[in-house]
Protein backbone atom coordinates (compact mmCIF):
# COMPACT_ATOMS: atom_id res chain seq x y z
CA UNK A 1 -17.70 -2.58 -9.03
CA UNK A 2 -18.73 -1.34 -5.60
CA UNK A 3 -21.11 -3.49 -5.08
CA UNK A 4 -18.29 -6.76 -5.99
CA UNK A 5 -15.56 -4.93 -3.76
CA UNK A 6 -18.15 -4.29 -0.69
CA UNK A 7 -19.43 -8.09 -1.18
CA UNK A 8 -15.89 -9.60 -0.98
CA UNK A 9 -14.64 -7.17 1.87
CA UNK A 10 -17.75 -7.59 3.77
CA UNK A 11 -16.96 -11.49 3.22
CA UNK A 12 -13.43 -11.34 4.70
CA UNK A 13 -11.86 -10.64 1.55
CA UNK A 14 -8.47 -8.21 1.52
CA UNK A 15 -7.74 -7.38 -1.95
CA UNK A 16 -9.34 -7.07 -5.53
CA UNK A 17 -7.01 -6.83 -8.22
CA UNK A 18 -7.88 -6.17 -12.21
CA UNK A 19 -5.61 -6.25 -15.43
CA UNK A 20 -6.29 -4.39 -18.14
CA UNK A 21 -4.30 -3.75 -21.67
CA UNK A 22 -1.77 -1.05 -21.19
CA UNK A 23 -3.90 1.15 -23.98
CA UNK A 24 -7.05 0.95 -22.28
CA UNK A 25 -6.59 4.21 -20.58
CA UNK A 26 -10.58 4.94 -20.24
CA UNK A 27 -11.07 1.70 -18.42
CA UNK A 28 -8.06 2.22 -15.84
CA UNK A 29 -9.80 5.77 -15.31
CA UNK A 30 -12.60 4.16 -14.83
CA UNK A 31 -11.29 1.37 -12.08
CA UNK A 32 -9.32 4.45 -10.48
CA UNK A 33 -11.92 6.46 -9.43
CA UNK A 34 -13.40 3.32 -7.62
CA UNK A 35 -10.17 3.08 -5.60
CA UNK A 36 -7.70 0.98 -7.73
CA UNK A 37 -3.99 2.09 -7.52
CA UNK A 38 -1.68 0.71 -10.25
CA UNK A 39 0.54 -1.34 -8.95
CA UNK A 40 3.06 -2.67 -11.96
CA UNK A 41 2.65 -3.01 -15.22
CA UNK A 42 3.40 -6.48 -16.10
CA UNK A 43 5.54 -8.42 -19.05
CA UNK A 44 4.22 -11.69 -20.14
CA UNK A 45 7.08 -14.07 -21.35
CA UNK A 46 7.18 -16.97 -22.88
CA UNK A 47 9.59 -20.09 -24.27
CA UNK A 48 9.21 -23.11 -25.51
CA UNK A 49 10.63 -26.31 -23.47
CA UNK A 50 13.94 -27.55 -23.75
CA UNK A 51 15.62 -30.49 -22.79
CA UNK A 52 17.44 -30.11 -19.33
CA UNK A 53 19.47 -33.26 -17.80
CA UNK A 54 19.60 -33.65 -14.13
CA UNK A 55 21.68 -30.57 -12.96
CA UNK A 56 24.59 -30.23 -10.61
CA UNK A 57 24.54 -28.27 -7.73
CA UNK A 58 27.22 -25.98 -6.09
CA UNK A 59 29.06 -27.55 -3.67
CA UNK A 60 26.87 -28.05 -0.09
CA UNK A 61 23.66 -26.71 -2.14
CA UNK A 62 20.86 -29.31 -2.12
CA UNK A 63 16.84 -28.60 -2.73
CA UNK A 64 13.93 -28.46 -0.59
CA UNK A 65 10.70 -29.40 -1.92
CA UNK A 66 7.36 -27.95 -0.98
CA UNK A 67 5.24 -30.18 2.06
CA UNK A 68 3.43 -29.46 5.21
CA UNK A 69 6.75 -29.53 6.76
CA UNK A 70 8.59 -27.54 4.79
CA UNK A 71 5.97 -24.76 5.07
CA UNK A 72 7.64 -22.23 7.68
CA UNK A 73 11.19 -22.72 5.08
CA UNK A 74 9.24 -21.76 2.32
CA UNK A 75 7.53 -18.67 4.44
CA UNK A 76 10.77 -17.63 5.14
CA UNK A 77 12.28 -18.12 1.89
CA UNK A 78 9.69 -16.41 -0.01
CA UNK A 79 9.49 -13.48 2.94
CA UNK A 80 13.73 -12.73 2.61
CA UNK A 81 13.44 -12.85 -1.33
CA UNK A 82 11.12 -9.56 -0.67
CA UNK A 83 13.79 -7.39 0.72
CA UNK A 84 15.15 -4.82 -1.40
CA UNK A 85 13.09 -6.56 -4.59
CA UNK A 86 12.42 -4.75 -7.80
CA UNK A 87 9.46 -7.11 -8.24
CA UNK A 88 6.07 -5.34 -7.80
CA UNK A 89 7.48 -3.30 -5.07
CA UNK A 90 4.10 -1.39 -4.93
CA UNK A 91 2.81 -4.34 -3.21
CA UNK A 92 4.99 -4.39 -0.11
CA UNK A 93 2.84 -4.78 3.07
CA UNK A 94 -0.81 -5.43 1.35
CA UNK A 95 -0.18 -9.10 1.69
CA UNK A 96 1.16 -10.77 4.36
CA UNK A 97 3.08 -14.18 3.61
CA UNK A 98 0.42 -17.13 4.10
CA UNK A 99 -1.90 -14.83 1.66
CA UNK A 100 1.24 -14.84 -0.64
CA UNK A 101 1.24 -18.66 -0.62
CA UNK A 102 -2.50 -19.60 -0.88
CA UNK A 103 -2.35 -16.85 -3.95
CA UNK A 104 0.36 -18.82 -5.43
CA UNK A 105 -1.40 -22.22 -4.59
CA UNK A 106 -3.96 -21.57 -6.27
CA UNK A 107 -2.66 -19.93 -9.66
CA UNK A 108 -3.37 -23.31 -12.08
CA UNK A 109 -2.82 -26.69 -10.46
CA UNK A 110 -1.01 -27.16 -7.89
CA UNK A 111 2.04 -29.74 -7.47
CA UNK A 112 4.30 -29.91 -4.59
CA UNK A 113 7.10 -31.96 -6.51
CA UNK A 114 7.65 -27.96 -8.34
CA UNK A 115 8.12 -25.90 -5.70
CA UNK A 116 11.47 -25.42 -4.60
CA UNK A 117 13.42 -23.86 -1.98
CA UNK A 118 17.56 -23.19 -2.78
CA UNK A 119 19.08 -24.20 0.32
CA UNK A 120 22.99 -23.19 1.02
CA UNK A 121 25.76 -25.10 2.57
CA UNK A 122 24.40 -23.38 6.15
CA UNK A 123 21.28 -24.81 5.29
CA UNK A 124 19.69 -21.42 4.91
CA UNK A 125 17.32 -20.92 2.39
CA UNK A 126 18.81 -18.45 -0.41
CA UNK A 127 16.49 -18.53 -3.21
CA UNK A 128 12.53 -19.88 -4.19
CA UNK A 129 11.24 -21.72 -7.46
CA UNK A 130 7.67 -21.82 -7.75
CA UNK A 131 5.86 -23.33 -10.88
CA UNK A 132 2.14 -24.80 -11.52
CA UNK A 133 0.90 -26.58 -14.70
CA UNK A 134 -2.26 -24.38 -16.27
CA UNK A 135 -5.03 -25.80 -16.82
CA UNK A 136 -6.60 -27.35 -19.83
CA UNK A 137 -3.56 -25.65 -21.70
CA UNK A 138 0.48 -26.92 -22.86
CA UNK A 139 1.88 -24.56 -20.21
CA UNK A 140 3.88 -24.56 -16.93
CA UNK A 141 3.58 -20.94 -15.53
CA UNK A 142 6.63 -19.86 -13.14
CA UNK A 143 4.29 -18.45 -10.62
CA UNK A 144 7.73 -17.14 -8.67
CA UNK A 145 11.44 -16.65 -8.26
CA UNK A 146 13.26 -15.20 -6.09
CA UNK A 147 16.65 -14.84 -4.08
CA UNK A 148 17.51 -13.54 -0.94
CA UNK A 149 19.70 -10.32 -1.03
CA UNK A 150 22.81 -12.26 -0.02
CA UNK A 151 22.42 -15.24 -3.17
CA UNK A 152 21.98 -12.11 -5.85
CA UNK A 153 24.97 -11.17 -8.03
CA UNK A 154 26.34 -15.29 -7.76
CA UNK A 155 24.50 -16.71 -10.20
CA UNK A 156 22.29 -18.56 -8.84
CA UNK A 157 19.35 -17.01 -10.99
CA UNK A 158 20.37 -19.14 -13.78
CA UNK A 159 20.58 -21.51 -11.59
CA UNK A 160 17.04 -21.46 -10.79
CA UNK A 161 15.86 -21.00 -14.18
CA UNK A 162 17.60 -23.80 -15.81
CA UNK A 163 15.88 -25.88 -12.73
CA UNK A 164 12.13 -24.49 -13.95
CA UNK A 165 13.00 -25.53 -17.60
CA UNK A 166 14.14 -28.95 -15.75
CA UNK A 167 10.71 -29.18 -14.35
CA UNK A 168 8.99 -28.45 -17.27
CA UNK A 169 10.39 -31.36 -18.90
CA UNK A 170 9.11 -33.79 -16.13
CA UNK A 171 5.51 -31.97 -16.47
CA UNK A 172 5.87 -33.09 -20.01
CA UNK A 173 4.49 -29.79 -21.16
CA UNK A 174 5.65 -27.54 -24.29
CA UNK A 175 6.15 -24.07 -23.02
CA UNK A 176 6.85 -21.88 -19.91
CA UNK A 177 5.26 -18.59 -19.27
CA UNK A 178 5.40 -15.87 -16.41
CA UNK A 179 4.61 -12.13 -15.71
CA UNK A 180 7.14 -9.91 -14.59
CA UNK A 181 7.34 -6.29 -13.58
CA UNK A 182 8.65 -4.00 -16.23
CA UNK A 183 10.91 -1.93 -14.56
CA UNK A 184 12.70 -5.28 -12.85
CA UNK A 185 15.55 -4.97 -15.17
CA UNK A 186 17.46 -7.62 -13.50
CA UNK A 187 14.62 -10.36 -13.56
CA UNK A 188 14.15 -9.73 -17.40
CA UNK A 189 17.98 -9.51 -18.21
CA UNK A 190 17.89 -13.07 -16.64
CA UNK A 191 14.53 -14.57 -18.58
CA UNK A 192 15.40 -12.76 -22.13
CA UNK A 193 18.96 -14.81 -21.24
CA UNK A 194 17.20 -18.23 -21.16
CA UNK A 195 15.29 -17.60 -24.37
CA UNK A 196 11.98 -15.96 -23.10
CA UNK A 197 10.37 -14.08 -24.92
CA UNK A 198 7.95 -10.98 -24.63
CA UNK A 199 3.93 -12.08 -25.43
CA UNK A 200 1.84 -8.98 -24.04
CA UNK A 201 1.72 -6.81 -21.43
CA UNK A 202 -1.11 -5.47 -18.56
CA UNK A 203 -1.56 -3.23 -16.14
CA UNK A 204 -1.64 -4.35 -12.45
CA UNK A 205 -4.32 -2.63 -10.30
CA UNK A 206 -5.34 -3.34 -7.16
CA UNK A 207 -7.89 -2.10 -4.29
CA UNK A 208 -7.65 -2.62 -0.50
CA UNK A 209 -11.01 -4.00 0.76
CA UNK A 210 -10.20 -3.98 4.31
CA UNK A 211 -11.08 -1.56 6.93
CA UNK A 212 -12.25 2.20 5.80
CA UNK A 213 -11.48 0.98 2.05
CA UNK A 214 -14.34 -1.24 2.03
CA UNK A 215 -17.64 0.23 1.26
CA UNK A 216 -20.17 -0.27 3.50
C-alpha cells in the first residue's frame, strides 16, 4: 500500500481511494492505519429501463449539453450543486472541480450527448445530469445529479431523473445504476421514488497523496 500511494503521489497523483464491503472491518483497519479516512458509505441502486417519451420542460427551461464550450457552465453547475450537499460531504475541498470532471469522464465511456446541464429561464444553470454507458455490460451508470440550493424543494429532481431514464432509452441499454451516500436522505427518497432499488453497499475511503501525506 505505501509503496502504490508513494508511487502515484510521487507521480503527481492527489488521491487514492478504496471500497470495501461494509463487514470487512479487519480490512478497513487495515487501510486506516495507512492513512485512509472513510469518507461515505455508499448505496448501490439499481432499475430496470423504462420507456420515457420526449419530456416537457417548465416554462423558459431548456438543456445544455456537454462540449468544449459548454465546459466553464458545466464547472459551474457542478461547483453550485456542492453547496450545502448531503452527498459525500466528507469530500469537500480534496478535489477541486476539473479533477471532479476528468473523474467523472472517465467512469465507463464517455458520451457528451448524456451530460446535461438544467438551465432556468435566467439562463442560469440550476441543476446537472451526468450519465456514461459501462462497459462490456447492459448498464447506464448516473455518474451525477445535482441541483443548486435555489432549484431544491421545486421538483426539479424528478425532473432530472425522468430525463436519465429518457437517456437510457436512447443508449438502448436495460438498466440504470448509481452509488449514493447513505445518510443523503433526500437523494434516496427521490431514486427509491423512480423505482430504484438497493443492490449492495461499500465503504468509501480515501487517502490524500499530496504534500506531507505522501510518503517519501
Amino acid at each position: 500500500v505505501e509503496g502504490v500511494c508513494g508511487w502515484f503521489g510521487r507521480s503527481g497523483g492527489h488521491l487514492a481511494q478504496v471500497l470495501a464491503q461494509p463487514q470487512e472491518l479487519p480490512l478497513r483497519q487495515f487501510f486506516a492505519s495507512h492513512g485512509f479516512r472513510e469518507i461515505a458509505e455508499l448505496h448501490y441502486l439499481q432499475a430496470s429501463a423504462r420507456s420515457v417519451g420526449p419530456l416537457p420542460l417548465p416554462h423558459g427551461f431548456h438543456w445544455a449539453l456537454y462540449s468544449p464550450a459548454t465546459h466553464a457552465l458545466f464547472a459551474r453547475a457542478i461547483t453550485a450543486s456542492y453547496q450545502d450537499s448531503l452527498d459525500c460531504p466528507a469530500m469537500g475541498g480534496l478535489r477541486d472541480v476539473e479533477d471532479v470532471i476528468a473523474g467523472h469522464r472517465a467512469s465507463g465511456e464517455f458520451d457528451p450527448r448524456f451530460w446535461f446541464v438544467l438551465m432556468d429561464p435566467a439562463e442560469e444553470p440550476c441543476g446537472v445530469l451526468l450519465l456514461t454507458r459501462v462497459p462490456r455490460n447492459d448498464l447506464a451508470e448516473l455518474v451525477y445529479l445535482g441541483l443548486s440550493p435555489n432549484a431544491r424543494g421545486r421538483g426539479l429532481g424528478d425532473l432530472l431523473m425522468r430525463q436519465a431514464f429518457w437517456a437510457v432509452g436512447q443508449m438502448r441499454l436495460g438498466r440504470l445504476t448509481l452509488a449514493v451516500d447513505s445518510k443523503n436522505a433526500p437523494a434516496l427518497h427521490l431514486y427509491y421514488r423512480h423505482g430504484m432499488s438497493h443492490a449492495g453497499s461499500k465503504t468509501a475511503m480515501m487517502r490524500d497523496l499530496r504534500g506531507a501525506a505522501a510518503p517519501a
